[in-house]
C-alpha atoms as a PDB file:
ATOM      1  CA  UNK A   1     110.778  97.614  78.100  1.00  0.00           C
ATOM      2  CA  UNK A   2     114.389  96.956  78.015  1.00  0.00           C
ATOM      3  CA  UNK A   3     114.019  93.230  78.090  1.00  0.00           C
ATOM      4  CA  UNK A   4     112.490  93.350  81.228  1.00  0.00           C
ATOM      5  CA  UNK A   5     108.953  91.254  80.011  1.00  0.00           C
ATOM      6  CA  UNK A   6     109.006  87.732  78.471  1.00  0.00           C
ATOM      7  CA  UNK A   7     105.917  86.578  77.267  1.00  0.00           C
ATOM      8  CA  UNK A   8     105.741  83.369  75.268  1.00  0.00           C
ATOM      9  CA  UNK A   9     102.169  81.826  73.882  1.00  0.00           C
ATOM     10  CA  UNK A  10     101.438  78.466  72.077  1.00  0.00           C
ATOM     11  CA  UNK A  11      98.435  77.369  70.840  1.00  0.00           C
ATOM     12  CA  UNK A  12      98.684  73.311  69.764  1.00  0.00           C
ATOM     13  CA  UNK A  13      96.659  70.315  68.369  1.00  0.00           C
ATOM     14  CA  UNK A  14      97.438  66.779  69.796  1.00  0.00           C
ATOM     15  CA  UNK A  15      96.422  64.227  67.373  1.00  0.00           C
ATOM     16  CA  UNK A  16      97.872  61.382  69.267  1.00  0.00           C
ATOM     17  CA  UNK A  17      97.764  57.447  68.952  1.00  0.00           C
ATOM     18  CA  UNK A  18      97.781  53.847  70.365  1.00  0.00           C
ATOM     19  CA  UNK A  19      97.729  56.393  73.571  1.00  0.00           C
ATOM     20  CA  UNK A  20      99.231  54.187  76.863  1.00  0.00           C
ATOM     21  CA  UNK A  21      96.525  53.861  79.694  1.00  0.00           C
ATOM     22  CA  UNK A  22      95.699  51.326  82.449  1.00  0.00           C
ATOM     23  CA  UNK A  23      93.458  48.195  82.450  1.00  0.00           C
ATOM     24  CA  UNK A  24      91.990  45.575  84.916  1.00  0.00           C
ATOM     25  CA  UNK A  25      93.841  42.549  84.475  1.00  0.00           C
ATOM     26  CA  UNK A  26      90.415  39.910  83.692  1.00  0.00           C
ATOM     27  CA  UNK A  27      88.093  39.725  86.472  1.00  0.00           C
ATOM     28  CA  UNK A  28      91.258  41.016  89.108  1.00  0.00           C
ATOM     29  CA  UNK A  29      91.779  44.054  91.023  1.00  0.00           C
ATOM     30  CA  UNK A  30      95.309  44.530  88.812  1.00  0.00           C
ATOM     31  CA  UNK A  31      96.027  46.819  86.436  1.00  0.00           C
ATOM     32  CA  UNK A  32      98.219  46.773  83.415  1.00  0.00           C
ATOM     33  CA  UNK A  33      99.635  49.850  81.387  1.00  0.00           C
ATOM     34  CA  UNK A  34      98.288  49.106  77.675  1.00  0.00           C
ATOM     35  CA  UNK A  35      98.770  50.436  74.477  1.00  0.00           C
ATOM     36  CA  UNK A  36      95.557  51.253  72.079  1.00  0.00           C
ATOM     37  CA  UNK A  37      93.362  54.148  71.338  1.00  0.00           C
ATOM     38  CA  UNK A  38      93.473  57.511  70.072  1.00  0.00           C
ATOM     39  CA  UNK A  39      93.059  60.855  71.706  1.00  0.00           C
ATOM     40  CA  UNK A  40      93.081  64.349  70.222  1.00  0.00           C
ATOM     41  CA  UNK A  41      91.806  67.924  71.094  1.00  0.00           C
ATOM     42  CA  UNK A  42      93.519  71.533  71.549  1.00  0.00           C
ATOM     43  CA  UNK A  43      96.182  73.534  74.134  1.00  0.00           C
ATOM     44  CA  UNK A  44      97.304  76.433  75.462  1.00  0.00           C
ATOM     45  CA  UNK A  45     100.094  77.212  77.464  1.00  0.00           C
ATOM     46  CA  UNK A  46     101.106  81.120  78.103  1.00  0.00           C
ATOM     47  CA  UNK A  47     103.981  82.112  80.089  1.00  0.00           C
ATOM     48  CA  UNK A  48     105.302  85.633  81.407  1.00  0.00           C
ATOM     49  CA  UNK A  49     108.181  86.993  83.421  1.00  0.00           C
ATOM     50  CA  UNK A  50     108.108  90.464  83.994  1.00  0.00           C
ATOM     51  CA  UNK A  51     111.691  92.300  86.001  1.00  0.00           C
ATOM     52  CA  UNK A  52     109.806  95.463  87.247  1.00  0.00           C
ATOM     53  CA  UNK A  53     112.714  97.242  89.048  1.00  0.00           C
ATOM     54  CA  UNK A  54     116.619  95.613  89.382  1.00  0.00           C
ATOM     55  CA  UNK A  55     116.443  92.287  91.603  1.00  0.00           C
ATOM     56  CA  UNK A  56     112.896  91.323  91.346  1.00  0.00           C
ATOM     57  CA  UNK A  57     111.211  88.925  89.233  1.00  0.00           C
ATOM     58  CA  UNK A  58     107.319  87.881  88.397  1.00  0.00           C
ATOM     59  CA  UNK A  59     106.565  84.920  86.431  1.00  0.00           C
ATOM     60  CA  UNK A  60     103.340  83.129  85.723  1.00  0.00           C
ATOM     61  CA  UNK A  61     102.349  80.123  83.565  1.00  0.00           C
ATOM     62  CA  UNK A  62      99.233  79.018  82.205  1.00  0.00           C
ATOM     63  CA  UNK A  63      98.260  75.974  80.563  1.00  0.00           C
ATOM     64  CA  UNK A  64      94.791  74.782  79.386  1.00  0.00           C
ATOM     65  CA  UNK A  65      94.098  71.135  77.383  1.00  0.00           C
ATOM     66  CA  UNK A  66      91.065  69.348  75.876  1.00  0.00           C
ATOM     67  CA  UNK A  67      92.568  65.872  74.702  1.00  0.00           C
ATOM     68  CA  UNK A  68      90.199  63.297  74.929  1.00  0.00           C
ATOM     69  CA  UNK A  69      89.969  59.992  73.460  1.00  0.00           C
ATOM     70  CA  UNK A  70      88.363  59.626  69.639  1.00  0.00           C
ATOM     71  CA  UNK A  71      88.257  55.955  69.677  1.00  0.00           C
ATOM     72  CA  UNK A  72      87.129  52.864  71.326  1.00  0.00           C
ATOM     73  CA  UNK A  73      89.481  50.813  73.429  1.00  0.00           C
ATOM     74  CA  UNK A  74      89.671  47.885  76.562  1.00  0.00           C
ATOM     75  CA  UNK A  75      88.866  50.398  78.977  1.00  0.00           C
ATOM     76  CA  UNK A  76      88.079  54.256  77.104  1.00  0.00           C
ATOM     77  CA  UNK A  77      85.469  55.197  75.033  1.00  0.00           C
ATOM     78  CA  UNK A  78      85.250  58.254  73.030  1.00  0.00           C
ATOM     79  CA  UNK A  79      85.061  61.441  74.978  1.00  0.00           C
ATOM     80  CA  UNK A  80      87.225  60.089  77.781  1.00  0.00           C
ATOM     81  CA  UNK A  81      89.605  62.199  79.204  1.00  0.00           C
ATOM     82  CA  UNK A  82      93.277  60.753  79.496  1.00  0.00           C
ATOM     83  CA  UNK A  83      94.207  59.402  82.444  1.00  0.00           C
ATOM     84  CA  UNK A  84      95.709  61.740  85.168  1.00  0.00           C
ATOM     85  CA  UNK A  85      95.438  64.724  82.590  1.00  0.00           C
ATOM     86  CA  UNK A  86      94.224  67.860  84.469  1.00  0.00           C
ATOM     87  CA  UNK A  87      92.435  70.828  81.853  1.00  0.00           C
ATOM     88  CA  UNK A  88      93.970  73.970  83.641  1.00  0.00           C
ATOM     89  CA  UNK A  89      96.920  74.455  85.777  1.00  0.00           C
ATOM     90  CA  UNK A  90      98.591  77.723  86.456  1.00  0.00           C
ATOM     91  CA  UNK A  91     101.374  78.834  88.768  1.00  0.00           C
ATOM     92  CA  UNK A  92     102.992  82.185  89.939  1.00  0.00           C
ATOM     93  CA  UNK A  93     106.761  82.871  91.764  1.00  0.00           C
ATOM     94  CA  UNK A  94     108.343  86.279  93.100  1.00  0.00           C
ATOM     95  CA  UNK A  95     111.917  85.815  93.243  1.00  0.00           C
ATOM     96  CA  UNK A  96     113.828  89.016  94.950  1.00  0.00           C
ATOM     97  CA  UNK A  97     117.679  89.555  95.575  1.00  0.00           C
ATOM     98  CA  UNK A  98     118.994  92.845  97.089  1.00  0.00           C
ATOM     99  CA  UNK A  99     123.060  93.434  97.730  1.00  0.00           C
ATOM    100  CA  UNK A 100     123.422  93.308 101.624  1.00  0.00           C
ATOM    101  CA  UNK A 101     127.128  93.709 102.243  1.00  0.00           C
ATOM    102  CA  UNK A 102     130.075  93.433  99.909  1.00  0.00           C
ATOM    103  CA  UNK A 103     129.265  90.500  97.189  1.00  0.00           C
ATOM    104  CA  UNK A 104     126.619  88.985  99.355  1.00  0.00           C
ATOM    105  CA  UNK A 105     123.051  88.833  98.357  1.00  0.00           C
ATOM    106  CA  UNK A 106     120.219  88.229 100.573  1.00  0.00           C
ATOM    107  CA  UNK A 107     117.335  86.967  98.657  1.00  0.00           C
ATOM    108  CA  UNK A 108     113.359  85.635  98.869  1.00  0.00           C
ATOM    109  CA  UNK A 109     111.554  83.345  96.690  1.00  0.00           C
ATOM    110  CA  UNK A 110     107.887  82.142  96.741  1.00  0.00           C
ATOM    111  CA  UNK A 111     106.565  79.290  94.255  1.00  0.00           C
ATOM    112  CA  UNK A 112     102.775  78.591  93.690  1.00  0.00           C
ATOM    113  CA  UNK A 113     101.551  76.104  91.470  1.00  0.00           C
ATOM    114  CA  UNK A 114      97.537  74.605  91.049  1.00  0.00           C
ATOM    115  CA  UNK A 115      96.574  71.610  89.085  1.00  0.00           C
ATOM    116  CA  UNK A 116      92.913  71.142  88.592  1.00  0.00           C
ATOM    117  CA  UNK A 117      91.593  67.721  89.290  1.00  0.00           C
ATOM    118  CA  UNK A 118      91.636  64.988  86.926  1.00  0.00           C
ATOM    119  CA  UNK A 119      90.299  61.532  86.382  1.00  0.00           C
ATOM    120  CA  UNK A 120      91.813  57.691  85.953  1.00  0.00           C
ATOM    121  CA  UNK A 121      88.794  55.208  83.586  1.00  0.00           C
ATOM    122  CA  UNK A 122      88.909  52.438  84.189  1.00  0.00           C
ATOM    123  CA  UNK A 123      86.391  49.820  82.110  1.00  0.00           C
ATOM    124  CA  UNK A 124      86.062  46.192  82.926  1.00  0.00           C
ATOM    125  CA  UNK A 125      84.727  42.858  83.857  1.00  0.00           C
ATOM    126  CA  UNK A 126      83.744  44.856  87.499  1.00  0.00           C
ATOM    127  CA  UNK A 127      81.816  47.805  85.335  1.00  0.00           C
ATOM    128  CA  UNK A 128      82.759  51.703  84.815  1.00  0.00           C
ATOM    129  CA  UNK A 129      85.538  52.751  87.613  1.00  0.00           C
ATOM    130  CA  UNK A 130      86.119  56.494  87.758  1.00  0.00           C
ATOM    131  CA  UNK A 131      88.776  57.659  90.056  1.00  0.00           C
ATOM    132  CA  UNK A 132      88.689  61.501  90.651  1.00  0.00           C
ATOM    133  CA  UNK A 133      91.525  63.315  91.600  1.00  0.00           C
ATOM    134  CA  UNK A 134      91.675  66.293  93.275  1.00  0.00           C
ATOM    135  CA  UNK A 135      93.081  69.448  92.344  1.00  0.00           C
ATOM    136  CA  UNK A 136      96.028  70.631  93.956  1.00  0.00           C
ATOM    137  CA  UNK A 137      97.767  73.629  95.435  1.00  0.00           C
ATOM    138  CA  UNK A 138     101.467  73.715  96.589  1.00  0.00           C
ATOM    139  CA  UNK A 139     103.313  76.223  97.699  1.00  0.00           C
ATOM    140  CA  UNK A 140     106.840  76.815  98.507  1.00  0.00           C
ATOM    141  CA  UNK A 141     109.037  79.631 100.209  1.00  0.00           C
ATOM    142  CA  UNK A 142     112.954  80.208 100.424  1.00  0.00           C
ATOM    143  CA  UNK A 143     114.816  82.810 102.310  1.00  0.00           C
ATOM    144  CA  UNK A 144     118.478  83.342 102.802  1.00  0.00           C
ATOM    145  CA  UNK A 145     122.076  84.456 101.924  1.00  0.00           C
ATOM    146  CA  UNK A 146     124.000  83.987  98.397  1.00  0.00           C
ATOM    147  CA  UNK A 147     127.865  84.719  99.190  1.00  0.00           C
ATOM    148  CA  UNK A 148     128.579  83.593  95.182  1.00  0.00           C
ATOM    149  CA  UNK A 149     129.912  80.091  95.515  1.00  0.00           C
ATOM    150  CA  UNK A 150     128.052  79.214  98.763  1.00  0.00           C
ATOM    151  CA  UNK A 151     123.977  79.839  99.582  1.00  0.00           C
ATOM    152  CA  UNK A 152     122.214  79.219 103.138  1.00  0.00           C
ATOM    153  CA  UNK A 153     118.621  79.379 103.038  1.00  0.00           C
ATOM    154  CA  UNK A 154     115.842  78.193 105.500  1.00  0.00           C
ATOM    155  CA  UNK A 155     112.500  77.228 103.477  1.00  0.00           C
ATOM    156  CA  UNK A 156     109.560  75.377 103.439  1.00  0.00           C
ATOM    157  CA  UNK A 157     108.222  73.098 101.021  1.00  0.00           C
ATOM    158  CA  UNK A 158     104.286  72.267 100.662  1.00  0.00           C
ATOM    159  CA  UNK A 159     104.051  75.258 103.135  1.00  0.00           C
ATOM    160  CA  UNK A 160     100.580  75.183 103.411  1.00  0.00           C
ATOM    161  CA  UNK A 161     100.447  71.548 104.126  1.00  0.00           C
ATOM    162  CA  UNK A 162      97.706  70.327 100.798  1.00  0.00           C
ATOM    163  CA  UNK A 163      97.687  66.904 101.350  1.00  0.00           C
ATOM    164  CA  UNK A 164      95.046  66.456  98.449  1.00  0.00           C
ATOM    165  CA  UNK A 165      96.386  63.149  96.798  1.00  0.00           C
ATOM    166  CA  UNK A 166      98.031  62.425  93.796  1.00  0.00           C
ATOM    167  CA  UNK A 167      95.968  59.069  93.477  1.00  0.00           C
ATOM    168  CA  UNK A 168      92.922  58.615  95.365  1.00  0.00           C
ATOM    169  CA  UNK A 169      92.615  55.406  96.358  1.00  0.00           C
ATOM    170  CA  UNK A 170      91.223  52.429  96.349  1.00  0.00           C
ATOM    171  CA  UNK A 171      93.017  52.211  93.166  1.00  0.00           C
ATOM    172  CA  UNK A 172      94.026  48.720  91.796  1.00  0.00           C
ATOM    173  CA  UNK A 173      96.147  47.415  94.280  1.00  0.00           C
ATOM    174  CA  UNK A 174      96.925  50.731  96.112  1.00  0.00           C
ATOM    175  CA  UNK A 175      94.287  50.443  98.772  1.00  0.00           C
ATOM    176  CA  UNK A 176      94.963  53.902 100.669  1.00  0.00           C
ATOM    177  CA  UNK A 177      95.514  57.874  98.858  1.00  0.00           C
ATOM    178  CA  UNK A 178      99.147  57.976  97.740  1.00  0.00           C
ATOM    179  CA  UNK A 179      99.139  61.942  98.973  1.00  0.00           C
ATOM    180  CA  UNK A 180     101.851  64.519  98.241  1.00  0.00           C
ATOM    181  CA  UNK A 181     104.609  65.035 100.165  1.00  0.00           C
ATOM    182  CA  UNK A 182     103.422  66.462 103.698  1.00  0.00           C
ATOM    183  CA  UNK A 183     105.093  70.570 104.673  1.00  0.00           C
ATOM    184  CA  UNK A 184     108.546  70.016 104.865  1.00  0.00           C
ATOM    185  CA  UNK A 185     110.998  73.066 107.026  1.00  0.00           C
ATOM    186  CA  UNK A 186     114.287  72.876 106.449  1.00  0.00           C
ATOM    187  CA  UNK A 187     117.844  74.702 106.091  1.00  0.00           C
ATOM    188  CA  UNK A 188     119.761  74.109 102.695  1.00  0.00           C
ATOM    189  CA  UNK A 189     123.485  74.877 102.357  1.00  0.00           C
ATOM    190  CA  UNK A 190     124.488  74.308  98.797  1.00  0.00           C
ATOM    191  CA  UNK A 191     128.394  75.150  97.493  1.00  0.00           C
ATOM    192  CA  UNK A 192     129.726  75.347  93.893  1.00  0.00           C
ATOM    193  CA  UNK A 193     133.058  74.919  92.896  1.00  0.00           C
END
């Protein structure tokens, strides 16, 4: 096609160990980051850009993982899932840039990425703590003007506003979601030289 599709694939095997993961501190609501345990299972992570007609790009990514842990530890037993590790994520972007007038390009841009939910274990003196996390959508948009060493774009960032969080709380100390940060609109003027 003229080098106008990319398409990369990897399949992998993980056979990982004394894996880092948290721990209640004794009979406390701390944690600590400790090392122990072993974790091991199978990927997949595809990825594809495809240039259809001059200016305009497609890419999309997909990744799939089945680690879990083989061993006994602190606070995992075998079959665990690692900590914060989501099993599928995929995203998409459409990036197009057309010639408006002498060396200036005008140009549009729209991100999409999705992580599936995932889980923190947590074994201790207070019993079998699971804290789910949700999965996640984000998307983000970008419109403007490219006059080579200067660009002006207005865009938005979390556009649709997901405030699932990144750690659901209570967790440890953190006593409240720590969330994603909330739709941001701006206008970006960036220069190279």
């Amino acid at each position: 096609m003229d080098g106008r599709l990319l398409f990369e694939a990897a399949v992998y095997y993980n056979d990982w160990r004394d894996v880092q993961s948290s721990a209640f501190v004794g009979a406390s609501p701390f944690t600590i980051i400790t090392n122990g345990g072993d974790a091991s299972g199978y990927g997949v992570d595809l990825a594809a850009t495809i240039r259809p007609v001059d200016g305009l790009s497609l890419s999309a990514t997909y990744g799939w993982n089945n680690i879990e842990y083989t061993s006994d530890t602190a606070d995992k037993n075998p079959g665990d899932p690692i900590d914060f590790a989501v099993q599928q994520s995929y995203s998409a972007s459409l990036d197009y840039r057309r010639p408006v007038f002498g060396q200036t390009e005008g140009f549009f841009r729209a991100d999409y990425q999705h992580a599936d939910q995932a889980q923190v274990t947590l074994r201790g003196f207070f019993g079998d703590q699971f804290v789910s996390l949700p999965a996640r959508d984000l998307v983000n948009l970008s419109f403007g003007l490219d006059f080579g060493p200067v660009e002006a774009a207005v865009f938005s960032s979390n556009a649709l506003d997901d405030d699932a969080p990144v750690i659901q709380g209570p967790f440890g100390r953190i006593t409240e979601n720590l969330e994603q940060r909330p739709r941001v609109i701006g206008v970006r003027l960036r220069g190279s030289f």
